[in-house]
C-alpha atoms as a PDB file:
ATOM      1  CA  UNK A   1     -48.966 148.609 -73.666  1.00  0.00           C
ATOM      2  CA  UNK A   2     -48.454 146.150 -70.953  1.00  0.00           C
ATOM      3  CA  UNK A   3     -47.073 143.030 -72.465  1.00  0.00           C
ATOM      4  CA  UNK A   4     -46.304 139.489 -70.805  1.00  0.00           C
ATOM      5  CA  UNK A   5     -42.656 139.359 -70.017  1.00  0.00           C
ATOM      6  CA  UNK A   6     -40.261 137.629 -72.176  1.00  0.00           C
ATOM      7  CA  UNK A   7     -39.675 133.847 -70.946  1.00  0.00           C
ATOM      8  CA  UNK A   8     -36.276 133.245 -70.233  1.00  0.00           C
ATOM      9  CA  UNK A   9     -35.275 136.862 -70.811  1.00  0.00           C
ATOM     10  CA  UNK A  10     -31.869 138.255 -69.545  1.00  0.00           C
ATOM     11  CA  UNK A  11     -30.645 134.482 -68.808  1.00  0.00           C
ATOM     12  CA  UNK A  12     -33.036 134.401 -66.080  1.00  0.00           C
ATOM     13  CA  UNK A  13     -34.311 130.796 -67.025  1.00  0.00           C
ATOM     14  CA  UNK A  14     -30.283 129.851 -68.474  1.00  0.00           C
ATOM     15  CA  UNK A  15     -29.241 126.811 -66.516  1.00  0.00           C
ATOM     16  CA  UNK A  16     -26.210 127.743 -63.471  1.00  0.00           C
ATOM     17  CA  UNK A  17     -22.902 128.234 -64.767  1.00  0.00           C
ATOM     18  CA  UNK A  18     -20.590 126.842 -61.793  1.00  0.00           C
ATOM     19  CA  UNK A  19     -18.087 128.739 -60.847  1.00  0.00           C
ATOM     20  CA  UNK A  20     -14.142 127.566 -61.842  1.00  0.00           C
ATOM     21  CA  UNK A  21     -13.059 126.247 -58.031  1.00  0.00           C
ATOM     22  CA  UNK A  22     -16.795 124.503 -58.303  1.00  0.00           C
ATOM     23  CA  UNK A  23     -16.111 122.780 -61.799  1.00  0.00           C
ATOM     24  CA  UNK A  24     -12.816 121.489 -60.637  1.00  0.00           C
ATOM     25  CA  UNK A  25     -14.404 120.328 -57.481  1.00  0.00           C
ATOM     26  CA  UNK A  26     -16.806 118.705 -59.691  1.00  0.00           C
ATOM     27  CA  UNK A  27     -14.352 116.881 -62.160  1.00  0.00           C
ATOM     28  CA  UNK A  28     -11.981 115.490 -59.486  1.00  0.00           C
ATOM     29  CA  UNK A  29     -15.114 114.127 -57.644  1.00  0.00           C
ATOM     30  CA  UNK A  30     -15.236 112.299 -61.135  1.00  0.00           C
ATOM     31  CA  UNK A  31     -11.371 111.479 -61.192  1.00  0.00           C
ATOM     32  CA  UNK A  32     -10.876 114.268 -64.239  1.00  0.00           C
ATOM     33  CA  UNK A  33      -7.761 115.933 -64.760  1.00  0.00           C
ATOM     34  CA  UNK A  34      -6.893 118.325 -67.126  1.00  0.00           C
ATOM     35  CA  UNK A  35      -4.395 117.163 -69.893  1.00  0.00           C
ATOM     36  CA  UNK A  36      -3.237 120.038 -72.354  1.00  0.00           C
ATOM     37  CA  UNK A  37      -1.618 118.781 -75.905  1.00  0.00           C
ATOM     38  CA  UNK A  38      -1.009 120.492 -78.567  1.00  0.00           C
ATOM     39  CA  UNK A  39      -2.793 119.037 -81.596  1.00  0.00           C
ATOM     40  CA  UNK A  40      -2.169 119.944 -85.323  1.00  0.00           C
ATOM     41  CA  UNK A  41      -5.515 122.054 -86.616  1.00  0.00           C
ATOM     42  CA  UNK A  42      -6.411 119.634 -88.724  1.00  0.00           C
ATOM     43  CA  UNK A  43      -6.575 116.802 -86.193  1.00  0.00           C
ATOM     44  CA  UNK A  44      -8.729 119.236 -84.014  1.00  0.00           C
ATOM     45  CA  UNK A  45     -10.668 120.089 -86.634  1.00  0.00           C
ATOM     46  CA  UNK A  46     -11.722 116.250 -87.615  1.00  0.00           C
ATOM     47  CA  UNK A  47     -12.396 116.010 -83.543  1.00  0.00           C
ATOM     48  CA  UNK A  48     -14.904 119.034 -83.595  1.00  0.00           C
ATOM     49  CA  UNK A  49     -16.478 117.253 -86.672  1.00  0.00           C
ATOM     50  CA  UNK A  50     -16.790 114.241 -85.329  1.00  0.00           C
ATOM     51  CA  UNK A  51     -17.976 115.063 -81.638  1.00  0.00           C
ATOM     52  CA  UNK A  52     -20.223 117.213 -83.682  1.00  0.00           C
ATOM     53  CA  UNK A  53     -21.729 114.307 -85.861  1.00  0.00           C
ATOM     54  CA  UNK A  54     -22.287 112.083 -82.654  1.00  0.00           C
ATOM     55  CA  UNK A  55     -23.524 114.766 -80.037  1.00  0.00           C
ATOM     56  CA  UNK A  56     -21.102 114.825 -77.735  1.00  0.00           C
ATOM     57  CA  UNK A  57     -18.418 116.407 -75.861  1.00  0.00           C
ATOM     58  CA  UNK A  58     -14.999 117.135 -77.567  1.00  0.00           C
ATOM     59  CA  UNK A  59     -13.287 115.352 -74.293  1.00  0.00           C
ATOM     60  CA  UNK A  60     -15.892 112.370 -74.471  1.00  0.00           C
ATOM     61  CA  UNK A  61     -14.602 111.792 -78.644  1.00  0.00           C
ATOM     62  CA  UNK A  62     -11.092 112.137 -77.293  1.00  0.00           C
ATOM     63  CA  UNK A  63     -10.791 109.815 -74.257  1.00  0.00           C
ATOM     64  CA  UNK A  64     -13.071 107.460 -76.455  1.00  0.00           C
ATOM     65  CA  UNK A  65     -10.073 107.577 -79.046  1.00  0.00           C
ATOM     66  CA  UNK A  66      -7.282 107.729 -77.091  1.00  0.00           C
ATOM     67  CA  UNK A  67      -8.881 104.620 -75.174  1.00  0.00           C
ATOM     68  CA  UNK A  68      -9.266 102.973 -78.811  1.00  0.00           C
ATOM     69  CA  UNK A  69      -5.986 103.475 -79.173  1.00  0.00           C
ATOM     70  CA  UNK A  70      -4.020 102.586 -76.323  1.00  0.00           C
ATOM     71  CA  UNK A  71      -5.995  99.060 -76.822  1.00  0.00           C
ATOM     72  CA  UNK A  72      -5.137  98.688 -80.459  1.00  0.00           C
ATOM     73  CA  UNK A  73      -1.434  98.988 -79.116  1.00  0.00           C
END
């Protein structure tokens, strides 16, 4: 009846979640700031996809693009 425990059971082996005042400590250390747009779902949609397809970050794809962008101009 006595079984090994369960590894990683209950979160116990879940990498820390930082706290909010932590995060934003840790993303202006960085020079982050958030930037709130409203996107058509579509649009958001294709970013999801392609963050997605390359393994990254939604706000990597999107400063990569809006970089992209800016220098097309």
């Amino acid at each position: 009846m006595h079984q090994s425990a369960t590894p990683g059971r209950f979160g116990q082996s879940a990498p820390v979640v930082l706290d909010r005042r932590e995060q934003r400590k840790r993303d202006q250390a960085l020079g982050l700031i958030p930037f709130a747009v409203k996107l058509n779902s579509d649009l958001v949609a294709q970013l999801h996809a392609l963050a997605k397809e390359r393994g990254t970050g939604l706000n990597e794809v999107t400063a990569e693009l809006l970089k992209q962008g800016l220098k097309a101009k």
